[in-house]
Protein backbone atom coordinates (compact mmCIF):
# COMPACT_ATOMS: atom_id res chain seq x y z
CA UNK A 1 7.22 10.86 -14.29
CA UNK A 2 6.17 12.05 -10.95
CA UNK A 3 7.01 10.50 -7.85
CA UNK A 4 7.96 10.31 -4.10
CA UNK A 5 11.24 8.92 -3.48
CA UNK A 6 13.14 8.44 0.19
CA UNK A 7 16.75 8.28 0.70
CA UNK A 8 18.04 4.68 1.03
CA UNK A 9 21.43 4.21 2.91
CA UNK A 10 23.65 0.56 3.31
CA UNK A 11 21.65 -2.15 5.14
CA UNK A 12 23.01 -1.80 8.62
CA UNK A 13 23.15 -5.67 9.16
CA UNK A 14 24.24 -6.88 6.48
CA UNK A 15 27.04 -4.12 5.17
CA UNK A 16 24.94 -3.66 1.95
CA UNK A 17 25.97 -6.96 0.96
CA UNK A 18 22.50 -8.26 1.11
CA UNK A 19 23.76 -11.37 3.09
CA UNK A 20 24.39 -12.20 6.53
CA UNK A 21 24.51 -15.68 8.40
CA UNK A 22 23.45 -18.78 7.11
CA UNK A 23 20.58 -20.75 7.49
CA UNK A 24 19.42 -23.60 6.17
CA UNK A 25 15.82 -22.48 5.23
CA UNK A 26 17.09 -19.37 3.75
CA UNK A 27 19.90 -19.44 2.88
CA UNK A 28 22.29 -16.16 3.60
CA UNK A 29 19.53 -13.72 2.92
CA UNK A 30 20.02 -10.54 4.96
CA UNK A 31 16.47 -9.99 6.90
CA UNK A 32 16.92 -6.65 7.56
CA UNK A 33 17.07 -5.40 4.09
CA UNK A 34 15.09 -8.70 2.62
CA UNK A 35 18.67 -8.46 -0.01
CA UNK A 36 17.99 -5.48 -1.28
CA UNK A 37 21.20 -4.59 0.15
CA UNK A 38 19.51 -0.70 1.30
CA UNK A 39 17.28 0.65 3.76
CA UNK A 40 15.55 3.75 4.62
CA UNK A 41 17.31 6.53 6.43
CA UNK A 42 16.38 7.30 9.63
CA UNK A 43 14.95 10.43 8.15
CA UNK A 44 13.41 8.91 5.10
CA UNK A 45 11.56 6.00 7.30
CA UNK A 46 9.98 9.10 9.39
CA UNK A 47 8.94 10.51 6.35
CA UNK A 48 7.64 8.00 5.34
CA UNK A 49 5.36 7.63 8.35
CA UNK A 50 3.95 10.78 7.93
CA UNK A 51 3.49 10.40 4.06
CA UNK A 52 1.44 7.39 4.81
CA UNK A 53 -0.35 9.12 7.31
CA UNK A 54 -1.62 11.85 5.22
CA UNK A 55 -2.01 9.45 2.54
CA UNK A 56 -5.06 7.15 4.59
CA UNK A 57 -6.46 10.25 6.07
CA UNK A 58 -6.77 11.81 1.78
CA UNK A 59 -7.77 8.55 0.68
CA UNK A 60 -9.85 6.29 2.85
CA UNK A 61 -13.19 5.30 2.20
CA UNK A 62 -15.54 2.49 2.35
CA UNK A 63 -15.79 -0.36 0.69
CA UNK A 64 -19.26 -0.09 -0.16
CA UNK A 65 -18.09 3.51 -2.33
CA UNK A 66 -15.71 1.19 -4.48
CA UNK A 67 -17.14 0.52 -8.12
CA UNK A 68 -16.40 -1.10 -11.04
CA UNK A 69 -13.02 0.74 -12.73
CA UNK A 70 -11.67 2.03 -9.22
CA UNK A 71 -8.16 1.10 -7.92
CA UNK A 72 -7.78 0.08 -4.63
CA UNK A 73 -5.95 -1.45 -1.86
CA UNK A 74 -7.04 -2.79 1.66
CA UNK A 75 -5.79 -0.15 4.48
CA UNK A 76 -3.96 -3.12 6.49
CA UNK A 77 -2.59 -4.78 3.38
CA UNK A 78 0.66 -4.93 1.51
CA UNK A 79 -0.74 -5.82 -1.53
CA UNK A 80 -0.59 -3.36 -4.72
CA UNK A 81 -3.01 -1.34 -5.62
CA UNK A 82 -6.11 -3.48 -7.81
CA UNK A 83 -8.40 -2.26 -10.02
CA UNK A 84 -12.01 -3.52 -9.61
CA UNK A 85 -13.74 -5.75 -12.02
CA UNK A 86 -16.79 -6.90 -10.50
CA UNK A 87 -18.57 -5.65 -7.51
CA UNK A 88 -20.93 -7.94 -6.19
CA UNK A 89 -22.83 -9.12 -2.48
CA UNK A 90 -21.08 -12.51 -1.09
CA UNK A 91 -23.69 -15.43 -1.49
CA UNK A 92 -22.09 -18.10 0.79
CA UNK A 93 -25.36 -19.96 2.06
CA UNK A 94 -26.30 -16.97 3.71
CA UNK A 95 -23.10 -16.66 5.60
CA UNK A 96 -22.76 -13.34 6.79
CA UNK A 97 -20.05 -11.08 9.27
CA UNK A 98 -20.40 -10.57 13.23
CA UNK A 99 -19.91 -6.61 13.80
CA UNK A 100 -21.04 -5.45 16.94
CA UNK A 101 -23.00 -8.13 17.60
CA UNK A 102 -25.22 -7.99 14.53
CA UNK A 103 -25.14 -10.19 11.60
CA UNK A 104 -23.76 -7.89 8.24
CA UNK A 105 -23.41 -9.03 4.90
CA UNK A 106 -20.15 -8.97 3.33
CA UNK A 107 -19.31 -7.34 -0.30
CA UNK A 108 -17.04 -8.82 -2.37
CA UNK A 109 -14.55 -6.65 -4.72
CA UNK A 110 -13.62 -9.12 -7.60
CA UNK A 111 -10.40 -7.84 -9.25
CA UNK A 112 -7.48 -9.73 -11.69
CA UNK A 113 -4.08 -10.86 -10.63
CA UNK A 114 -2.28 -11.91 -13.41
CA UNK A 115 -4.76 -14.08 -15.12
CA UNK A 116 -6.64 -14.99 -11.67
CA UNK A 117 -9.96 -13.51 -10.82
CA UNK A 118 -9.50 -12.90 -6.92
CA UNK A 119 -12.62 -12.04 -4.74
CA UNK A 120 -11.95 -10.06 -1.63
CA UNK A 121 -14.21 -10.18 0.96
CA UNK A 122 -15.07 -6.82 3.05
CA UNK A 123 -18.11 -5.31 5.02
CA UNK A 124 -19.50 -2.36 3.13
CA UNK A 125 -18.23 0.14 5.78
CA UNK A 126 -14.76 -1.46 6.31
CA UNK A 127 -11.47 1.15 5.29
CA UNK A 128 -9.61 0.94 1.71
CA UNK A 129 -7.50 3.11 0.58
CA UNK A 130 -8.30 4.21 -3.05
CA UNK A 131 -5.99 4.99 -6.08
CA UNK A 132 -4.89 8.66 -6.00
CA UNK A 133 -5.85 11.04 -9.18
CA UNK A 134 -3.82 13.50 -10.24
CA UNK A 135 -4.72 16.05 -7.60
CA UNK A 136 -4.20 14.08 -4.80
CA UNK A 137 -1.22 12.58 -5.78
CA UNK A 138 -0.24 16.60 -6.48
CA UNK A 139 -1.33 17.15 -2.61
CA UNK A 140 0.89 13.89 -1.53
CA UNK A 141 3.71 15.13 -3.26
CA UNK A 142 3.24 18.91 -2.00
CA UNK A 143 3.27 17.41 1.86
CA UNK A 144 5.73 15.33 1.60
CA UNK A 145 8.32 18.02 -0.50
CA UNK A 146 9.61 19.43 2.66
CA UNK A 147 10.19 16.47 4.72
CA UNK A 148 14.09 15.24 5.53
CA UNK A 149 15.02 12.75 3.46
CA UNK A 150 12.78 13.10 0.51
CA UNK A 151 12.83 13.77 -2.79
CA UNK A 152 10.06 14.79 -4.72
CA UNK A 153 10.13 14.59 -9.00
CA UNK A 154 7.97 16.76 -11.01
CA UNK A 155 6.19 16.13 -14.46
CA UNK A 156 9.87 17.56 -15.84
CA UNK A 157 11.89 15.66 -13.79
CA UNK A 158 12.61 18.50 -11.57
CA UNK A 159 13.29 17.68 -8.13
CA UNK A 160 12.07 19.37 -4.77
């Protein structure tokens, strides 16, 4: 399997117990590390910057060049990657988006979660971020093989 991973150190907050004080809402719940009871190195959280950098600038496209089959995510989202079911023109009484002071219509990009259909809303030239393919991900992990606190896996589980 091929992937990026970034060195994770002890939660500074917490100890790498995962909890810290008590609240009443939460509970103990360290909010540094959410209780995953590790965080990003220094290095690795640079990295990561970067790899996420070169990753939107690969990428990025319109909304309007998404079609049916095609993975996607919204650029300012932290929702997974979706792949599109539907693509279809938003028909809400002829509501429609202010950009620049002109009226646009919006494009929806219908896609499952679980067993929900879920419509998301966009004007045709706003950012996403598609699904890689096998050479890009290959260019992601070629960037990012250099970078402190990285390690990249090959196809044969061979490491940077």
């Amino acid at each position: 399997m091929r992937e990026i991973k970034y060195d994770r150190i002890d939660c500074s907050r917490c100890g790498g117990t995962g909890h810290y004080s008590y609240n009443a809402m939460d509970g103990t719940i360290c909010f540094k590390c959410r209780g995953a009871k590790k965080t990003l190195s220094h290095p690795a959280a640079k990295s990561l910057k970067l790899v996420e950098g070169f990753k939107v600038g690969l990428l990025s496209t319109s909304a309007s060049e998404i079609e049916v089959g095609d993975a996607f995510k919204s650029i300012n989202s932290n929702r997974r990657y979706a792949k599109v079911i539907e693509v279809r023109p938003v028909e809400t009484n002829g509501s429609k988006s202010l950009r620049d002071g002109e009226m646009i219509p919006l494009l929806a990009l219908v896609v499952m979660e679980g067993e929900t259909q879920l419509a998301m809303n966009f004007a045709p030239e706003d950012p996403v971020l598609r699904f890689p393919d096998h050479d890009e991900f290959t260019e992601m992990m070629e960037f990012a093989r250099d970078l402190p606190g990285v390690t990249v896996i090959d196809e044969e589980g061979a490491t940077k």
